[in-house]
PDB file of N, CA and C in Angstrom:
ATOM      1  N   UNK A   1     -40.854  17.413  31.133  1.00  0.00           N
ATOM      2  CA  UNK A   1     -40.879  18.846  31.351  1.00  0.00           C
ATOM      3  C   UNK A   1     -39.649  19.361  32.093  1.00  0.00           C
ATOM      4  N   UNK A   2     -39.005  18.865  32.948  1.00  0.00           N
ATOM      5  CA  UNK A   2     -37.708  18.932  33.658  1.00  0.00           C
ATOM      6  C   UNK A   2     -36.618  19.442  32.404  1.00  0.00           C
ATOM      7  N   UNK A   3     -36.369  18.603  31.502  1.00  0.00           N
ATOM      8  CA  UNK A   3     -35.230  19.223  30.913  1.00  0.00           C
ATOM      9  C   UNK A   3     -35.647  20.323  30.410  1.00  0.00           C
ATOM     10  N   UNK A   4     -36.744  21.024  29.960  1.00  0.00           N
ATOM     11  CA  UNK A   4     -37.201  22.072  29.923  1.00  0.00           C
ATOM     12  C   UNK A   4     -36.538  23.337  30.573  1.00  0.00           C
ATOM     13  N   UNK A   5     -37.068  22.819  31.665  1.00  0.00           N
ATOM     14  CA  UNK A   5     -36.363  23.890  32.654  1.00  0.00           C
ATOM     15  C   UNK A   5     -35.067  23.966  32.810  1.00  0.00           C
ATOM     16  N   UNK A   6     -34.263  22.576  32.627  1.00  0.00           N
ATOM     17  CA  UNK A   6     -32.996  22.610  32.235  1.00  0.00           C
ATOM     18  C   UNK A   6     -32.260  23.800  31.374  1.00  0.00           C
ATOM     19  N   UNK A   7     -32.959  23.234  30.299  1.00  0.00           N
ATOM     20  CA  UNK A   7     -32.542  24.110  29.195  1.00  0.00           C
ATOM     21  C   UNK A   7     -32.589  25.339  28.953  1.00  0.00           C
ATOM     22  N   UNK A   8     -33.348  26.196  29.870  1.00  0.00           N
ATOM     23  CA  UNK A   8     -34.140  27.631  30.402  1.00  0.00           C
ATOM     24  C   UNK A   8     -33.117  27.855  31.306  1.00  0.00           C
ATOM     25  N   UNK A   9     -32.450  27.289  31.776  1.00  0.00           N
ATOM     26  CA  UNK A   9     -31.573  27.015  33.128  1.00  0.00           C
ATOM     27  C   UNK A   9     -32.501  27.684  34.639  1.00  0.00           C
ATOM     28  N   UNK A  10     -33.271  27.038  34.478  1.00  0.00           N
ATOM     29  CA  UNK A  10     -34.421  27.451  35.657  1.00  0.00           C
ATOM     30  C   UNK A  10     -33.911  26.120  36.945  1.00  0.00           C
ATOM     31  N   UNK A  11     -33.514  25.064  36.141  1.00  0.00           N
ATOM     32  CA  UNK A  11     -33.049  24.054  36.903  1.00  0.00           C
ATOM     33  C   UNK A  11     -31.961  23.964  36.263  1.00  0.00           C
ATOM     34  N   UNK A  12     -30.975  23.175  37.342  1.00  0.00           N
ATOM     35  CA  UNK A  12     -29.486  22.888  36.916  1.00  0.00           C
ATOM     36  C   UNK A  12     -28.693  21.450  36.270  1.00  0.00           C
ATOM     37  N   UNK A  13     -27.827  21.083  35.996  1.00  0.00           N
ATOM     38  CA  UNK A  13     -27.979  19.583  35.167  1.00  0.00           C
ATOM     39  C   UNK A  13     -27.895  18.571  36.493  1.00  0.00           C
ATOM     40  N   UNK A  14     -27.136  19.407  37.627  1.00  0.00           N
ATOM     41  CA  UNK A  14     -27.395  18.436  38.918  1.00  0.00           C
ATOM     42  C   UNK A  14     -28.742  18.524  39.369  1.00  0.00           C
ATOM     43  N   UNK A  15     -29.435  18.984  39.132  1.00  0.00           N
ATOM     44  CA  UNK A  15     -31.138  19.218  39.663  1.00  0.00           C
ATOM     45  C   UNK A  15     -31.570  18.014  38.845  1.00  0.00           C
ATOM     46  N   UNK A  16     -31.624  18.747  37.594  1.00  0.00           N
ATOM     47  CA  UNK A  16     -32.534  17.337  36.920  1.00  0.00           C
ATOM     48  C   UNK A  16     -31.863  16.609  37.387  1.00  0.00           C
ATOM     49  N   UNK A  17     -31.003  15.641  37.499  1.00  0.00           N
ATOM     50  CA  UNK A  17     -30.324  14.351  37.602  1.00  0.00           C
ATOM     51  C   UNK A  17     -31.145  14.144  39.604  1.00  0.00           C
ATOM     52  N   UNK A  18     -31.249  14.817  40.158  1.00  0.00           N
ATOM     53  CA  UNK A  18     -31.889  14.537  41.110  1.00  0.00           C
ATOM     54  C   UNK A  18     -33.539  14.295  40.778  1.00  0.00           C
ATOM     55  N   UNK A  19     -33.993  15.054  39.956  1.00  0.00           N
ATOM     56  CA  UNK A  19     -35.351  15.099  39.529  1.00  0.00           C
ATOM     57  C   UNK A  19     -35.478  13.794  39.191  1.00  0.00           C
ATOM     58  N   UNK A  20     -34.832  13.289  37.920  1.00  0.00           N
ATOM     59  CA  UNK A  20     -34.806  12.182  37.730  1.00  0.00           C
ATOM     60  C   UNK A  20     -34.643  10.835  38.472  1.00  0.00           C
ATOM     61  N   UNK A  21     -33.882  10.763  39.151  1.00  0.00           N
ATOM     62  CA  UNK A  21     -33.896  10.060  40.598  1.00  0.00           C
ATOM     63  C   UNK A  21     -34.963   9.737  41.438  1.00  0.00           C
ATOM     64  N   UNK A  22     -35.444  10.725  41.436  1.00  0.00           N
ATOM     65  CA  UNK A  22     -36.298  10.736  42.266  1.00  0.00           C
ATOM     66  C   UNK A  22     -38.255  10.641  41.728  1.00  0.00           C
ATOM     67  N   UNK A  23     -38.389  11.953  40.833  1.00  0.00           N
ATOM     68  CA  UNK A  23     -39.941  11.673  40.201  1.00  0.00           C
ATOM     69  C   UNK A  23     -40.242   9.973  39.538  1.00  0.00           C
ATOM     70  N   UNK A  24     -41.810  10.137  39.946  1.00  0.00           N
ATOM     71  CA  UNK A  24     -42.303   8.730  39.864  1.00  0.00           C
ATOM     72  C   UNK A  24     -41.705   7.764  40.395  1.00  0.00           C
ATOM     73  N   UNK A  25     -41.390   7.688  41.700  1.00  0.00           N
ATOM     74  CA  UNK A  25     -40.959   6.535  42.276  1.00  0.00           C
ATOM     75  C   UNK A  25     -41.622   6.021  43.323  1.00  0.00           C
ATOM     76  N   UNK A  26     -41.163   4.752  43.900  1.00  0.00           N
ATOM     77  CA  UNK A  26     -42.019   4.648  44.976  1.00  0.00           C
ATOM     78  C   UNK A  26     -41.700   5.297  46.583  1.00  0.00           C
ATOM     79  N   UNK A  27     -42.954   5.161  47.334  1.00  0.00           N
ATOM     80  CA  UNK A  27     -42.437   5.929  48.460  1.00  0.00           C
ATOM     81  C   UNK A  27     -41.048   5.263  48.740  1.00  0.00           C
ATOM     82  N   UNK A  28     -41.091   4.222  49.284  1.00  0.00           N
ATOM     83  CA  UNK A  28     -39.815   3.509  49.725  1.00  0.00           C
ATOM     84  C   UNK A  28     -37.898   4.071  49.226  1.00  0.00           C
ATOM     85  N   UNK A  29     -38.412   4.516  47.684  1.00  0.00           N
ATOM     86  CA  UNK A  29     -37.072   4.372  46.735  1.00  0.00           C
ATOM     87  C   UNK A  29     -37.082   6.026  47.155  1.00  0.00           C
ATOM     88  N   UNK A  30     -37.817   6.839  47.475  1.00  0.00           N
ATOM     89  CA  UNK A  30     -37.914   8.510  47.875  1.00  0.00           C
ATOM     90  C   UNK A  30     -37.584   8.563  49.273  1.00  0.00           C
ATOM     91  N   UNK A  31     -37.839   7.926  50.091  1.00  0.00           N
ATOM     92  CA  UNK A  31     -37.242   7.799  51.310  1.00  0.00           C
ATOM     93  C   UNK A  31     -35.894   7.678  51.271  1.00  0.00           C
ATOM     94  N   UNK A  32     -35.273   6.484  50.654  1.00  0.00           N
ATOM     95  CA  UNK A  32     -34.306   6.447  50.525  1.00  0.00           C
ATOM     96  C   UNK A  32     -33.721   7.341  50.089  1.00  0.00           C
ATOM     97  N   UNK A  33     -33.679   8.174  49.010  1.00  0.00           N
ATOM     98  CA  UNK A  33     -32.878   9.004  48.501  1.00  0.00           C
ATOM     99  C   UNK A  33     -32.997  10.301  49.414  1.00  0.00           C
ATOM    100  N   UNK A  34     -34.091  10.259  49.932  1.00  0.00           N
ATOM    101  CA  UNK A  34     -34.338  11.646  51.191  1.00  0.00           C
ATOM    102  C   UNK A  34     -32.945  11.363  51.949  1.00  0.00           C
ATOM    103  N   UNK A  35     -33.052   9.944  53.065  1.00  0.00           N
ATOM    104  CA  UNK A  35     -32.013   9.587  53.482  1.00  0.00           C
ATOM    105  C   UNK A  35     -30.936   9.843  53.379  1.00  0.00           C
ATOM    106  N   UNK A  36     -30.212   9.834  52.165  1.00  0.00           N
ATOM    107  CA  UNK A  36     -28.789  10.178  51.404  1.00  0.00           C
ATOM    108  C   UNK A  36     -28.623  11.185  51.428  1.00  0.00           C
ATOM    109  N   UNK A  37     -29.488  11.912  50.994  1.00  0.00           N
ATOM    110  CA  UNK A  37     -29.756  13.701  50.454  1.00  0.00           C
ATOM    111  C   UNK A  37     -30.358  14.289  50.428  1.00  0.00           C
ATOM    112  N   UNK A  38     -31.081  14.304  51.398  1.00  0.00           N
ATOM    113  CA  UNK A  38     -32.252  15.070  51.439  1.00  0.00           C
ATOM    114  C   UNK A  38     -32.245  16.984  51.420  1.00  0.00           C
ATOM    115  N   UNK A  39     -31.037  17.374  51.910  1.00  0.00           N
ATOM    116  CA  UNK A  39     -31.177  18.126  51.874  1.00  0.00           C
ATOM    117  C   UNK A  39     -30.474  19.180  50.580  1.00  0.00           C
ATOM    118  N   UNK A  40     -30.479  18.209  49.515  1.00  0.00           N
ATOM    119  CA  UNK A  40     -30.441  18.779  48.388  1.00  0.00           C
ATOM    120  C   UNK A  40     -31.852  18.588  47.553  1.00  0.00           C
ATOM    121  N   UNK A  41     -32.160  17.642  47.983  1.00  0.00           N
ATOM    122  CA  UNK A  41     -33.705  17.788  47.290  1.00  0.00           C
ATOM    123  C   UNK A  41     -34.338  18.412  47.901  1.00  0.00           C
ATOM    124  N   UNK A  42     -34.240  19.364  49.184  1.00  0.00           N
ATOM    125  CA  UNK A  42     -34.955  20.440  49.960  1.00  0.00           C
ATOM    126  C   UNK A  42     -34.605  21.885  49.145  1.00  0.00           C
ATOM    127  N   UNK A  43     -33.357  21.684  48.943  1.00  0.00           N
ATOM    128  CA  UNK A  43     -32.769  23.055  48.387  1.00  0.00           C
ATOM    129  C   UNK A  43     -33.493  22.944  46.756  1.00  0.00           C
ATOM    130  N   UNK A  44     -33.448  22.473  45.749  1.00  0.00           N
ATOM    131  CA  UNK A  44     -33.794  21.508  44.760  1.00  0.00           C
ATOM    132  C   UNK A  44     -35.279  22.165  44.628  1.00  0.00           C
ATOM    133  N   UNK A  45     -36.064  21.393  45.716  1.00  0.00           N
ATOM    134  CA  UNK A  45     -37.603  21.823  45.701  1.00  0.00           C
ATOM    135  C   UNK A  45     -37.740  23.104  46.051  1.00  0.00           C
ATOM    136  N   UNK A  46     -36.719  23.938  46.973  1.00  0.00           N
ATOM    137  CA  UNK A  46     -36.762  25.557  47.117  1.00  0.00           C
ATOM    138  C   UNK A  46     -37.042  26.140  45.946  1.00  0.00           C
ATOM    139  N   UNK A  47     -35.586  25.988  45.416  1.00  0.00           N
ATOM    140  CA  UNK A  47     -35.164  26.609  44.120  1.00  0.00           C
ATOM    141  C   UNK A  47     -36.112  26.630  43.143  1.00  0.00           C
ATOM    142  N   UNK A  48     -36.912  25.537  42.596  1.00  0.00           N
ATOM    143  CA  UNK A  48     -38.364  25.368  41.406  1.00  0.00           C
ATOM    144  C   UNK A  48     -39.477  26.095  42.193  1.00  0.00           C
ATOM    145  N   UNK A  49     -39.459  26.096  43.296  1.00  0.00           N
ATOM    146  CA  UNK A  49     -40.599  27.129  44.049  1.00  0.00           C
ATOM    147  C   UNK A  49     -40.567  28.157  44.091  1.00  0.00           C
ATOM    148  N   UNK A  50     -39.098  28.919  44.038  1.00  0.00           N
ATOM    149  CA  UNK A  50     -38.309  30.049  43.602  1.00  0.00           C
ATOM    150  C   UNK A  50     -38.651  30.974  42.034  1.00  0.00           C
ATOM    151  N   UNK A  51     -38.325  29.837  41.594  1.00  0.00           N
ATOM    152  CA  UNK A  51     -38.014  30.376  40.171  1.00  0.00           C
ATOM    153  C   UNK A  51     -39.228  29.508  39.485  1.00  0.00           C
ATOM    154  N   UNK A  52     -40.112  29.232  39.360  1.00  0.00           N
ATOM    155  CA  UNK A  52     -40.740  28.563  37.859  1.00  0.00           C
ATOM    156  C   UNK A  52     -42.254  29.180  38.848  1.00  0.00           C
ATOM    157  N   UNK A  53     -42.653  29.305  37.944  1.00  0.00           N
ATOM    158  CA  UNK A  53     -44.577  29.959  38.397  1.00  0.00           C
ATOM    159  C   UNK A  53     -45.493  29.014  37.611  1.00  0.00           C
ATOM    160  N   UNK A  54     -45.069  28.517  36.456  1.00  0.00           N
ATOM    161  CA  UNK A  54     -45.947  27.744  35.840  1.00  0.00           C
ATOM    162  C   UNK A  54     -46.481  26.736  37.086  1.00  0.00           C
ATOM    163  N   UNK A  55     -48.263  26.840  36.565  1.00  0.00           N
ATOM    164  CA  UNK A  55     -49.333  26.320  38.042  1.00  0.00           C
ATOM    165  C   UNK A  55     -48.743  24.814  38.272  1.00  0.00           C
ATOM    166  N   UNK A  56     -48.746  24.048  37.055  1.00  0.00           N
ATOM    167  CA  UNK A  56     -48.897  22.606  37.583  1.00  0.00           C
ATOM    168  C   UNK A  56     -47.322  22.276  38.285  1.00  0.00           C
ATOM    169  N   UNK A  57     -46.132  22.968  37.367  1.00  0.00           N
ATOM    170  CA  UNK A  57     -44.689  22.728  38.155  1.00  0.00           C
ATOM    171  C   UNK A  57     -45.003  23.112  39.637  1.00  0.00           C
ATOM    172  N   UNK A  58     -45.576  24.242  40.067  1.00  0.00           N
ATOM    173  CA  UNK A  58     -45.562  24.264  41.535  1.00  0.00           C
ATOM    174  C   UNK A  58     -46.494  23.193  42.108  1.00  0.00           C
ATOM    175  N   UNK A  59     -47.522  22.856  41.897  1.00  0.00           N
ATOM    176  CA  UNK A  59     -48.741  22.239  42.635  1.00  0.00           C
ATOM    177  C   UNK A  59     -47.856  20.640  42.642  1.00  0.00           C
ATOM    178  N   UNK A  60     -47.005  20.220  41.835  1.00  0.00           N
ATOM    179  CA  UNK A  60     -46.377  18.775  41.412  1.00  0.00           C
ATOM    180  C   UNK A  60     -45.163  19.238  42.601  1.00  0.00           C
ATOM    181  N   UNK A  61     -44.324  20.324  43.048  1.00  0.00           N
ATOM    182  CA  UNK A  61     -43.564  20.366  43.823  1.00  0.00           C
ATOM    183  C   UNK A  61     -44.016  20.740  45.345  1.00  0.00           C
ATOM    184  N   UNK A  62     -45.318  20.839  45.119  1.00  0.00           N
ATOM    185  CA  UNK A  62     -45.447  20.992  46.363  1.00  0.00           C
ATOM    186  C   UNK A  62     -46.340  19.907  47.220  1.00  0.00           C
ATOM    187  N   UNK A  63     -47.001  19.003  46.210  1.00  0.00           N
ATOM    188  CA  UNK A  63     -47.187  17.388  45.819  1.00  0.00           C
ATOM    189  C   UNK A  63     -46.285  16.706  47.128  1.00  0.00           C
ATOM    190  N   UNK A  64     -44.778  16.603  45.977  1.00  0.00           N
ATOM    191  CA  UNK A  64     -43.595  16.286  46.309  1.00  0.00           C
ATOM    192  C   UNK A  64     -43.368  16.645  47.999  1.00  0.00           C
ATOM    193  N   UNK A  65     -43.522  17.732  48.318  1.00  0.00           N
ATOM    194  CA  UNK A  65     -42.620  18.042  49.578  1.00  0.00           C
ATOM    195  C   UNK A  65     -43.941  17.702  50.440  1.00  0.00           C
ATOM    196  N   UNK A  66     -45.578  17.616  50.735  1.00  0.00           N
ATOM    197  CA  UNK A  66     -46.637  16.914  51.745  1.00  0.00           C
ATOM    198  C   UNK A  66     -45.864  15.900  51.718  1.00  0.00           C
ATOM    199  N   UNK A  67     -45.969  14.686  50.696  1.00  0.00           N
ATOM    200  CA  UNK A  67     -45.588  13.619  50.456  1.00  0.00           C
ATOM    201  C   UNK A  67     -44.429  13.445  51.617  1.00  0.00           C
ATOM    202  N   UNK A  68     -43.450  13.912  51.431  1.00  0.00           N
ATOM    203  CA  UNK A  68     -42.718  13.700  51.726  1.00  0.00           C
ATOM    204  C   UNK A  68     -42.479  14.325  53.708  1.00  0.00           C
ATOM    205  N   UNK A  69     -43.608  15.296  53.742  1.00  0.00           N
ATOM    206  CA  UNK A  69     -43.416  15.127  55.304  1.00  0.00           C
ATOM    207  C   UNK A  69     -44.693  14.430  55.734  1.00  0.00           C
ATOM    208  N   UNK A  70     -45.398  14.128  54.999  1.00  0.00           N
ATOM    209  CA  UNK A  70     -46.496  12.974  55.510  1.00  0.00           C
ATOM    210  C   UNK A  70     -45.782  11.557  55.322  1.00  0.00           C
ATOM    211  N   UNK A  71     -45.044  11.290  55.242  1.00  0.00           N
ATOM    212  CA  UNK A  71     -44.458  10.323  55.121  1.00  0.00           C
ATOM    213  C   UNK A  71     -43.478  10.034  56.579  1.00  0.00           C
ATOM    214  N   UNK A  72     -42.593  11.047  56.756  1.00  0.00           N
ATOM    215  CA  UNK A  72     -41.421  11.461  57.946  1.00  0.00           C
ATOM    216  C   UNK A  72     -41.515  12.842  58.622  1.00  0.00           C
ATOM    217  N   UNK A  73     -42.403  12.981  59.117  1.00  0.00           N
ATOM    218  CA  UNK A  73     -42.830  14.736  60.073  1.00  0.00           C
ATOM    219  C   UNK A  73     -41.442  15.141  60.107  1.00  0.00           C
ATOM    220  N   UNK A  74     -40.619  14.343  60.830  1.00  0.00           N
ATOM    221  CA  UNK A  74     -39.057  14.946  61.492  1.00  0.00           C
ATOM    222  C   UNK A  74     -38.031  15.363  60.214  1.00  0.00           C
ATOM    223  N   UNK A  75     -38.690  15.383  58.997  1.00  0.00           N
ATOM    224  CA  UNK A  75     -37.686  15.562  57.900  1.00  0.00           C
ATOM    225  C   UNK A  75     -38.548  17.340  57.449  1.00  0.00           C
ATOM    226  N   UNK A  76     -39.304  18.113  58.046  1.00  0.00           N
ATOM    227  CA  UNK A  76     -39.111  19.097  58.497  1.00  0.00           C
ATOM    228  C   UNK A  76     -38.271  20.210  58.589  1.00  0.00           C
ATOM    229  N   UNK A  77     -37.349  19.571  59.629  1.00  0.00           N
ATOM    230  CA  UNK A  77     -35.822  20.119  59.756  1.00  0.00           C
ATOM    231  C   UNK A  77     -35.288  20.304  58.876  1.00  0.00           C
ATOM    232  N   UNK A  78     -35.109  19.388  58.063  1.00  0.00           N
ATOM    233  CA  UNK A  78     -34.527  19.859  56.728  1.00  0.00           C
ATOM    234  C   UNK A  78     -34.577  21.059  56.501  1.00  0.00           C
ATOM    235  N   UNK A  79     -35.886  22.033  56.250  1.00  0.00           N
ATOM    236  CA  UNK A  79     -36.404  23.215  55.587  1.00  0.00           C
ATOM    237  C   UNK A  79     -35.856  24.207  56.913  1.00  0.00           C
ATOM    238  N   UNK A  80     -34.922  24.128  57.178  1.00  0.00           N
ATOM    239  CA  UNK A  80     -34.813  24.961  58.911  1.00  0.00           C
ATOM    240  C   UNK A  80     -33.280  25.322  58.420  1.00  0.00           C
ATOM    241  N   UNK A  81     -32.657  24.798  57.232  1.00  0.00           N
ATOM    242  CA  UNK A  81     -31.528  25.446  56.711  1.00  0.00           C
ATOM    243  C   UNK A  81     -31.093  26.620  56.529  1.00  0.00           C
ATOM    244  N   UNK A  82     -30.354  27.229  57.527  1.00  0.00           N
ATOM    245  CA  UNK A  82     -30.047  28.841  57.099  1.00  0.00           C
ATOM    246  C   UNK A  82     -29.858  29.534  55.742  1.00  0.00           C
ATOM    247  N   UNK A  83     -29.112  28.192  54.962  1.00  0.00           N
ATOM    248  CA  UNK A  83     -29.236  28.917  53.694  1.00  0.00           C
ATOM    249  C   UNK A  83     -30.028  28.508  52.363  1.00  0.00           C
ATOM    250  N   UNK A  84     -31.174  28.331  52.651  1.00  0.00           N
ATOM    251  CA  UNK A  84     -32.442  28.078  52.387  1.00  0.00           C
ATOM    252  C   UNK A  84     -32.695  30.108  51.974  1.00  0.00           C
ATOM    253  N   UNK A  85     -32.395  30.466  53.340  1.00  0.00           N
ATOM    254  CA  UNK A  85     -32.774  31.818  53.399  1.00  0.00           C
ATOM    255  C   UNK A  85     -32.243  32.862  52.717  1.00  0.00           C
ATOM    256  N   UNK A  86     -31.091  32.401  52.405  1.00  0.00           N
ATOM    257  CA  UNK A  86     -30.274  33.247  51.817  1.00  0.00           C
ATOM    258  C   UNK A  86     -29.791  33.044  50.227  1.00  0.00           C
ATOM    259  N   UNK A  87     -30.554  32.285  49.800  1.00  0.00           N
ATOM    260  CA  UNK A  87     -30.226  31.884  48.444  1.00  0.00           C
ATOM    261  C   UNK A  87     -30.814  33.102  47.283  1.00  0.00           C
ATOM    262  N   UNK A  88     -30.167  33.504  46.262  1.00  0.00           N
ATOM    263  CA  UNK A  88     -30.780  34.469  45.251  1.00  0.00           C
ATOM    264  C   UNK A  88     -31.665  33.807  44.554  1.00  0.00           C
TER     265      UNK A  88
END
């Protein structure tokens, strides 16, 4: 469903390629990539929360981001990005 949105340009070809990276993996291999970059997969998970309404894309991204602070509380911060706020 990702290239979907690709192709809609709802997501970008660097998005999917993070999407991909990252969906269905294990916690361990998502940590890691949090690690590296997390705060593009913050911006990433903004942006599809932003723009796509279809129910299950949000409920699967928002899946994604518990997961991911039930996992590391202090990765939080992340979402504390000023320009988080300011994005169109």
């Amino acid at each position: 469903p990702w290239e979907t949105y690709m192709n809609t340009k709802l997501v970008s070809a660097k998005g999917l390629q993070l999407l991909r990276r990252y969906d269905k993996k294990s916690e361990s291999a998502r940590a890691q990539l949090l690690d590296e970059d997390g705060p593009a997969y913050v911006h990433l998970f903004v942006s599809i929360l932003r723009d796509i309404f279809k129910e299950e894309t949000v409920e699967y991204v928002l899946a994604l981001i518990y997961e991911m602070l039930s996992a590391n509380p202090t990765r939080a911060r992340l979402f504390h990005d000023e320009s988080l706020a300011h994005e169109d």
